[in-house]
Protein backbone atom coordinates (compact mmCIF):
# COMPACT_ATOMS: atom_id res chain seq x y z
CA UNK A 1 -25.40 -107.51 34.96
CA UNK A 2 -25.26 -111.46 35.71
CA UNK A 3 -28.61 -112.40 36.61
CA UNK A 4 -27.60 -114.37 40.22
CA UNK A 5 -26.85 -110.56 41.50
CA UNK A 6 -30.08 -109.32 39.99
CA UNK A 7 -31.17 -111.53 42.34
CA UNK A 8 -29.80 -110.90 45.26
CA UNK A 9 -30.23 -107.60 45.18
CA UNK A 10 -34.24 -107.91 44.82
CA UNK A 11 -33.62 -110.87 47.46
CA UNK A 12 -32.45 -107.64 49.64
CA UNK A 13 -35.21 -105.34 48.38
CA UNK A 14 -37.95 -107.79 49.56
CA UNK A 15 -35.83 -108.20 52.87
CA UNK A 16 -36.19 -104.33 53.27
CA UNK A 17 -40.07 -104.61 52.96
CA UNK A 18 -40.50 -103.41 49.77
CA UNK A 19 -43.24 -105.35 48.30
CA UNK A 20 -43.31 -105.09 44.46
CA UNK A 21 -42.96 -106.71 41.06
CA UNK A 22 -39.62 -107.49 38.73
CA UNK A 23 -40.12 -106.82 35.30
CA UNK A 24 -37.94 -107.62 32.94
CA UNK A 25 -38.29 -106.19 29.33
CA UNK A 26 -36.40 -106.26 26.16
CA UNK A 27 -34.09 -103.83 24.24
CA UNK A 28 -37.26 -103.79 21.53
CA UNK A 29 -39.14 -100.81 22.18
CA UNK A 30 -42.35 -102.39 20.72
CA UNK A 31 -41.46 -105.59 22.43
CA UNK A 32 -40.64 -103.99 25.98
CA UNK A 33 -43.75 -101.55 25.46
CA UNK A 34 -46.53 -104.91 25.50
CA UNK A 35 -44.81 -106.66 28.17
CA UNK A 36 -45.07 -103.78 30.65
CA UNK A 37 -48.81 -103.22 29.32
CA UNK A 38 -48.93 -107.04 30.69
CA UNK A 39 -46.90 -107.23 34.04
CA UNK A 40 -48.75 -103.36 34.99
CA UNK A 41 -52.51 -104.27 33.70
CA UNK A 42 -55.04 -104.38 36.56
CA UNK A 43 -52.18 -103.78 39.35
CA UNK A 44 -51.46 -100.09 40.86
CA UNK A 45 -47.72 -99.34 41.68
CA UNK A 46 -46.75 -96.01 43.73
CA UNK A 47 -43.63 -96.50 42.70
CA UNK A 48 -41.64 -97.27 39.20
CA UNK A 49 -37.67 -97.77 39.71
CA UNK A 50 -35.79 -97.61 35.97
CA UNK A 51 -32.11 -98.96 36.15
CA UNK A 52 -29.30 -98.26 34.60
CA UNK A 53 -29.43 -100.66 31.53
CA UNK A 54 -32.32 -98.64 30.22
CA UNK A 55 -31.61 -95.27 31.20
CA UNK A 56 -27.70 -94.59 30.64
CA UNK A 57 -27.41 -96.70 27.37
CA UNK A 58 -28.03 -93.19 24.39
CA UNK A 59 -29.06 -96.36 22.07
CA UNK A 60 -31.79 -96.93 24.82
CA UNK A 61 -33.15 -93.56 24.43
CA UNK A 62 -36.09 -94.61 22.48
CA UNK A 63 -36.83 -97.76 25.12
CA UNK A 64 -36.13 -95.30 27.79
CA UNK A 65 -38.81 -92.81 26.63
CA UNK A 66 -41.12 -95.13 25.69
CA UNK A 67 -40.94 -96.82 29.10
CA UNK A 68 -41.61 -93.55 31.18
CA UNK A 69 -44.88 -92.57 29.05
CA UNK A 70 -46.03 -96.16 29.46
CA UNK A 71 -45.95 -95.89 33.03
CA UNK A 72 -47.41 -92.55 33.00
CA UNK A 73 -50.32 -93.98 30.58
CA UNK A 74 -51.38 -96.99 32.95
CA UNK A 75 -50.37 -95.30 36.56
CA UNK A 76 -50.92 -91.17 36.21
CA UNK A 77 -49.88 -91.29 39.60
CA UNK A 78 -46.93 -93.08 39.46
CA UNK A 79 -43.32 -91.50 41.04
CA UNK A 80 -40.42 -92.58 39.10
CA UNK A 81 -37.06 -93.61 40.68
CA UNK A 82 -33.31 -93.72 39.16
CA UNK A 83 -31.08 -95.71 40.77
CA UNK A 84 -27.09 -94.97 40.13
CA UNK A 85 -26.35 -98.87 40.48
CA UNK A 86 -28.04 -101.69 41.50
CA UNK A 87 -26.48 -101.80 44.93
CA UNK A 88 -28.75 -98.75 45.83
CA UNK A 89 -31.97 -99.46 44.38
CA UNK A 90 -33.21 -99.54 48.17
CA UNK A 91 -32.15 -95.75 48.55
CA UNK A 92 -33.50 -94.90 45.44
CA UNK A 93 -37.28 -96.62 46.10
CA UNK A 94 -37.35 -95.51 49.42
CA UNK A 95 -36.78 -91.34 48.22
CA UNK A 96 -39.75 -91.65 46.13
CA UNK A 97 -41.73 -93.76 48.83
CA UNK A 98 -40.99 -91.28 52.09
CA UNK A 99 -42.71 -88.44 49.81
């Protein structure tokens, strides 16, 4: 996905009120595992939303899994959220936030 719509569509996310962090990882498993330990150490986040890129891709299985545990590790409390495209990541935070 070109990074410009990225863009906008957190542009839209923040317009919504969400008030949160982008964080972009690698395809590296080891690589993407320290730079969420990074971008998550000393914050708390009710809310985790994994797109497509990571989650759909089988050769991301291993990212994908090592991702969610991550999150689980540094925020036990943490609700997950799967968006189906980026055009609905609003609709997919805001299920997980309404509970």
């Amino acid at each position: 996905m070109p990074a410009a719509q990225i863009d906008r569509d957190w542009a839209a996310l923040q317009a919504a009120g969400i008030d949160g962090e982008m964080c972009y990882i690698g395809m590296d498993p080891d690589e993407a595992e320290a730079e969420l330990r990074r971008q998550v150490a000393g914050q708390s986040f009710g809310v985790a939303l994994i797109g497509g890129g990571i989650r759909n891709v089988p050769e991301n299985t291993v990212l994908f899994e090592r991702v969610i545990n991550v999150l689980i590790e540094l925020q036990p409390n943490i609700r997950l959220s799967f968006n189906t495209h980026p055009s609905n990541s609003l609709e997919a935070l805001q299920r997980r936030l309404d509970r």
